[in-house]
C-alpha atoms as a PDB file:
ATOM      1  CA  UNK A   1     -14.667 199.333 -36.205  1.00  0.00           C
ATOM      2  CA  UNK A   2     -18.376 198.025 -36.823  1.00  0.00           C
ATOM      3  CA  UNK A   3     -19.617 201.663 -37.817  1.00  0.00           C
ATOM      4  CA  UNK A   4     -16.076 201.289 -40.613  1.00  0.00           C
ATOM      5  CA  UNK A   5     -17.535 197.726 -41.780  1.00  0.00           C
ATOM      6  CA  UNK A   6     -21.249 199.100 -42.282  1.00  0.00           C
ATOM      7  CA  UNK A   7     -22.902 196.719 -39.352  1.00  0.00           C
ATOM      8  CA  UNK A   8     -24.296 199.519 -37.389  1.00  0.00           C
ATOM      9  CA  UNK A   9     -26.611 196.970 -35.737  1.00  0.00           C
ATOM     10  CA  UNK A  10     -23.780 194.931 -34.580  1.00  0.00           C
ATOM     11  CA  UNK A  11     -22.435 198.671 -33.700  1.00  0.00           C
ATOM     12  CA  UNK A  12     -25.514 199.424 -31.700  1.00  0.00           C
ATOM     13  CA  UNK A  13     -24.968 196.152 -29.589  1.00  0.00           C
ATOM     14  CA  UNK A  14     -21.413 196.420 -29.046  1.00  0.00           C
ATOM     15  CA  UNK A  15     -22.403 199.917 -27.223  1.00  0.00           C
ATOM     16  CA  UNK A  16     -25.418 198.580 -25.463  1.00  0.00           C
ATOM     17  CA  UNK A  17     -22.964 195.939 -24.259  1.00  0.00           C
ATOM     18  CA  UNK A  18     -20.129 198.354 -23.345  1.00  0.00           C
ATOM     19  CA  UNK A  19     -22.870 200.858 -21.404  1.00  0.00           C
ATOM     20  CA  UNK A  20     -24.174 197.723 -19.734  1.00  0.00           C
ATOM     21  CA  UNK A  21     -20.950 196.246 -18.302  1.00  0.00           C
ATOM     22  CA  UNK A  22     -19.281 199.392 -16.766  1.00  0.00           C
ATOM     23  CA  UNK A  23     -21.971 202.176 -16.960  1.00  0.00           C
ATOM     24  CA  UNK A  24     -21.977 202.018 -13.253  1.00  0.00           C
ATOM     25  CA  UNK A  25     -18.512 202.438 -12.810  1.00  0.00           C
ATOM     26  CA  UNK A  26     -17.304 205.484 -10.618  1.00  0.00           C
ATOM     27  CA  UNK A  27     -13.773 205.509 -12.633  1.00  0.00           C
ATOM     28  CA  UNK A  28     -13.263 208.345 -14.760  1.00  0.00           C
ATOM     29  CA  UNK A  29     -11.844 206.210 -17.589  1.00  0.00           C
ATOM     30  CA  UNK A  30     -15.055 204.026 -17.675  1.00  0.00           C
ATOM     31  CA  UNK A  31     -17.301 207.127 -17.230  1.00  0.00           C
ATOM     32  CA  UNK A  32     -15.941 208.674 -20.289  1.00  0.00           C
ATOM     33  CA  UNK A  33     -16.125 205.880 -22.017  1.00  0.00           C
ATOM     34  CA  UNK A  34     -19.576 205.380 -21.247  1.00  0.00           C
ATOM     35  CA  UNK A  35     -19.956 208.826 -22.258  1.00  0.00           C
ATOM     36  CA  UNK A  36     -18.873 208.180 -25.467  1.00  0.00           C
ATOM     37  CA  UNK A  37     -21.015 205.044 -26.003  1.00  0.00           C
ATOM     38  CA  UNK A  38     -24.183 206.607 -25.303  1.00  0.00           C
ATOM     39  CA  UNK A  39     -23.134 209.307 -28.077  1.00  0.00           C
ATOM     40  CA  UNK A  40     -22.198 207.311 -30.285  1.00  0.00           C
ATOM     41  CA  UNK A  41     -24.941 205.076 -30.043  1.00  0.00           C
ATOM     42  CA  UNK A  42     -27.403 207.873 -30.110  1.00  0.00           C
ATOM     43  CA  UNK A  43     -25.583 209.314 -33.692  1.00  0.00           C
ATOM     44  CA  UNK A  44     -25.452 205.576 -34.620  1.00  0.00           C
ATOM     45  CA  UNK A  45     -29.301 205.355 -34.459  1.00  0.00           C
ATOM     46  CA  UNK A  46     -30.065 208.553 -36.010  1.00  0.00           C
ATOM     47  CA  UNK A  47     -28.345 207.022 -38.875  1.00  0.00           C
ATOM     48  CA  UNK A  48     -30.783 204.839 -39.144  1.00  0.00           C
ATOM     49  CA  UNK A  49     -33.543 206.751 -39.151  1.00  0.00           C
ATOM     50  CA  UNK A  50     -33.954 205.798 -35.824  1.00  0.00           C
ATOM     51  CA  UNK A  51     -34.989 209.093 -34.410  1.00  0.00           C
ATOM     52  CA  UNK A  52     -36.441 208.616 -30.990  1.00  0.00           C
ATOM     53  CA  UNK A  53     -34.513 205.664 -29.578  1.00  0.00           C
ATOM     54  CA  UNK A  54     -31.510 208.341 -30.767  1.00  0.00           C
ATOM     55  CA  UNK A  55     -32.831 210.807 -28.652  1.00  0.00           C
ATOM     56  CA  UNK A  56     -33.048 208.537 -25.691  1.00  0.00           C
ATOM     57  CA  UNK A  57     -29.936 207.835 -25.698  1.00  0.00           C
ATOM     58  CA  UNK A  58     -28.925 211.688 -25.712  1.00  0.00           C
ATOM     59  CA  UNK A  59     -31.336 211.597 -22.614  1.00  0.00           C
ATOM     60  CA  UNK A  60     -29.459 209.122 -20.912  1.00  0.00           C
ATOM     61  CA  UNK A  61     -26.053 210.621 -21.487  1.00  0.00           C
ATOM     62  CA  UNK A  62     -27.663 213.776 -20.317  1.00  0.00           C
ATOM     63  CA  UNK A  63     -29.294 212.366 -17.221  1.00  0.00           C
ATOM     64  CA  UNK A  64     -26.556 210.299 -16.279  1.00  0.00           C
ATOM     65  CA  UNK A  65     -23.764 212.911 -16.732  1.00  0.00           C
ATOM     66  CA  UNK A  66     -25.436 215.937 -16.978  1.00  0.00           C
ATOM     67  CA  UNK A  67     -23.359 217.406 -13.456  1.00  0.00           C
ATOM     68  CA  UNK A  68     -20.822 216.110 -13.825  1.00  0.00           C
ATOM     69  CA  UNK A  69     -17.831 218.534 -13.526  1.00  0.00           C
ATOM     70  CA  UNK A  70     -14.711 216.304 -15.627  1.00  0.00           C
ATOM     71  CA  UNK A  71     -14.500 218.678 -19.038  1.00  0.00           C
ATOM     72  CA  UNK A  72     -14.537 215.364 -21.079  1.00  0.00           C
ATOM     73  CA  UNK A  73     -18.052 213.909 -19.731  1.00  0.00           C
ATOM     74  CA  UNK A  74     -19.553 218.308 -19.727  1.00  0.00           C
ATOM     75  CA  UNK A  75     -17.782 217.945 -23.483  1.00  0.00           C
ATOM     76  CA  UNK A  76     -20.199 214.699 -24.417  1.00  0.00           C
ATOM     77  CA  UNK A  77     -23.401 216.564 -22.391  1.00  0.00           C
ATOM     78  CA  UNK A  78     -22.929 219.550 -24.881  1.00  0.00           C
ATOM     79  CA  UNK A  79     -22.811 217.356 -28.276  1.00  0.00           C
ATOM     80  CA  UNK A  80     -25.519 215.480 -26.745  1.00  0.00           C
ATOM     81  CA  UNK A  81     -27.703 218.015 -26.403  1.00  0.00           C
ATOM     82  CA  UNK A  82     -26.802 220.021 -29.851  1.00  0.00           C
ATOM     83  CA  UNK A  83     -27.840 216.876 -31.359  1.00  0.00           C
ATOM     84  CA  UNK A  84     -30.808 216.084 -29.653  1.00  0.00           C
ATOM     85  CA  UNK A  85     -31.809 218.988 -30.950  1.00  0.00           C
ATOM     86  CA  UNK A  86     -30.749 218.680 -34.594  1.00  0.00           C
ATOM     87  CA  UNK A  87     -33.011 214.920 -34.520  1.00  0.00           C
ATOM     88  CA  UNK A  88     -35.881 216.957 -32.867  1.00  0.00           C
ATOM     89  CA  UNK A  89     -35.883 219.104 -35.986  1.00  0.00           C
ATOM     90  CA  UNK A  90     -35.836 216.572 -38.415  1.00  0.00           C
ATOM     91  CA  UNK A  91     -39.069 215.067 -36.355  1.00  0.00           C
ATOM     92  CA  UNK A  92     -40.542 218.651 -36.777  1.00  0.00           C
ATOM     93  CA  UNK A  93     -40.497 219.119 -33.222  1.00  0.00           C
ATOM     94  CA  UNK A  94     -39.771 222.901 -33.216  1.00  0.00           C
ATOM     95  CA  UNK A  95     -40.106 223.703 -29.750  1.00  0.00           C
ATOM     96  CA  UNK A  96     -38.676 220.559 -28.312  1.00  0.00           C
ATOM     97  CA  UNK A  97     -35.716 221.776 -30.482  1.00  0.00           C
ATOM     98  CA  UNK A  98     -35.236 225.132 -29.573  1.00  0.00           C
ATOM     99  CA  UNK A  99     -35.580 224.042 -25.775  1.00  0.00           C
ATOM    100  CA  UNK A 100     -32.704 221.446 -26.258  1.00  0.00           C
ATOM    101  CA  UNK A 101     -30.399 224.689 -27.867  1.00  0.00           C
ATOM    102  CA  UNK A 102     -31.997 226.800 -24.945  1.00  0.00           C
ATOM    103  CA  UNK A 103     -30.697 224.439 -22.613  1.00  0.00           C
ATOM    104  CA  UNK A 104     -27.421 224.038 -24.318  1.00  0.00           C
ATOM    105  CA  UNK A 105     -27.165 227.551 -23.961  1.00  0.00           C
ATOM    106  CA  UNK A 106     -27.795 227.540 -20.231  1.00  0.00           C
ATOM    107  CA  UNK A 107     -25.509 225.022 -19.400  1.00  0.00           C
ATOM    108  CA  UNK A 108     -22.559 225.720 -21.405  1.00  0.00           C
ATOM    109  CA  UNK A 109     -23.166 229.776 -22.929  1.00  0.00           C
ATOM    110  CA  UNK A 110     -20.688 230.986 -19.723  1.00  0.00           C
ATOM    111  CA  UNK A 111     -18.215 228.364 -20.277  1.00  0.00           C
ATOM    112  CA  UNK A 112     -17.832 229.213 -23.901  1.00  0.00           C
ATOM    113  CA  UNK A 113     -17.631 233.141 -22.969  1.00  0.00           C
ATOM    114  CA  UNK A 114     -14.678 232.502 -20.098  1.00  0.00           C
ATOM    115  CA  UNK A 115     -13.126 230.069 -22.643  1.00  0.00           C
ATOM    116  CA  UNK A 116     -13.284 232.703 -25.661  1.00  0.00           C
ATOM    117  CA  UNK A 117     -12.118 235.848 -23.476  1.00  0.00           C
ATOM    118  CA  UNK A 118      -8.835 237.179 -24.017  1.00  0.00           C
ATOM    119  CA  UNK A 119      -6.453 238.076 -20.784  1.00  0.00           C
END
């Protein structure tokens, strides 16, 4: 609703909030939502030209959920990584970028093959 009113400071510390209460929750409800918060956040701050605190936050989500095996938190890895790599290529960090998509590719290039192959 902040994003919708244009306050994407306010935004920014309604996540930060959110991530802070329950990030170390175990639930799968809270982890997904956490999930969500640190993408959001991260999209939130490249927005505002905020390029490196936006890749942070696509670190964290990464770190923090990176093995996890519930399809919405390995969902919310993938976008996090795709656009880590988009905001490294607006910094003109090249390789950084192409080793963000390389690991994309790694992590999630069989899933989209078993997902895309036909019985």
């Amino acid at each position: 609703m902040l994003g919708e009113l244009d306050r994407p400071e306010a935004e920014i510390a309604a996540y930060d909030e959110l991530i802070e209460r329950v990030g170390k929750a175990s639930g799968p409800a809270l982890r997904e939502q956490v999930a969500t918060a640190l993408f959001n956040n991260g999209a939130t701050l490249g927005e505002l030209d905020r390029h490196d605190a936006a890749i942070a936050a696509n670190d964290e989500l990464i770190e923090r959920f990176g093995r996890a095996s519930e399809a919405p938190l390995r969902e919310q890895v993938a976008k996090a990584l795709l656009y880590k790599g988009i905001t490294l290529g607006v910094l003109d960090r090249h390789d950084a970028e192409i080793a963000a998509y390389d690991e994309l590719i790694q992590r999630f290039g069989a899933a989209l093959n078993r997902s895309s192959a036909r019985p």
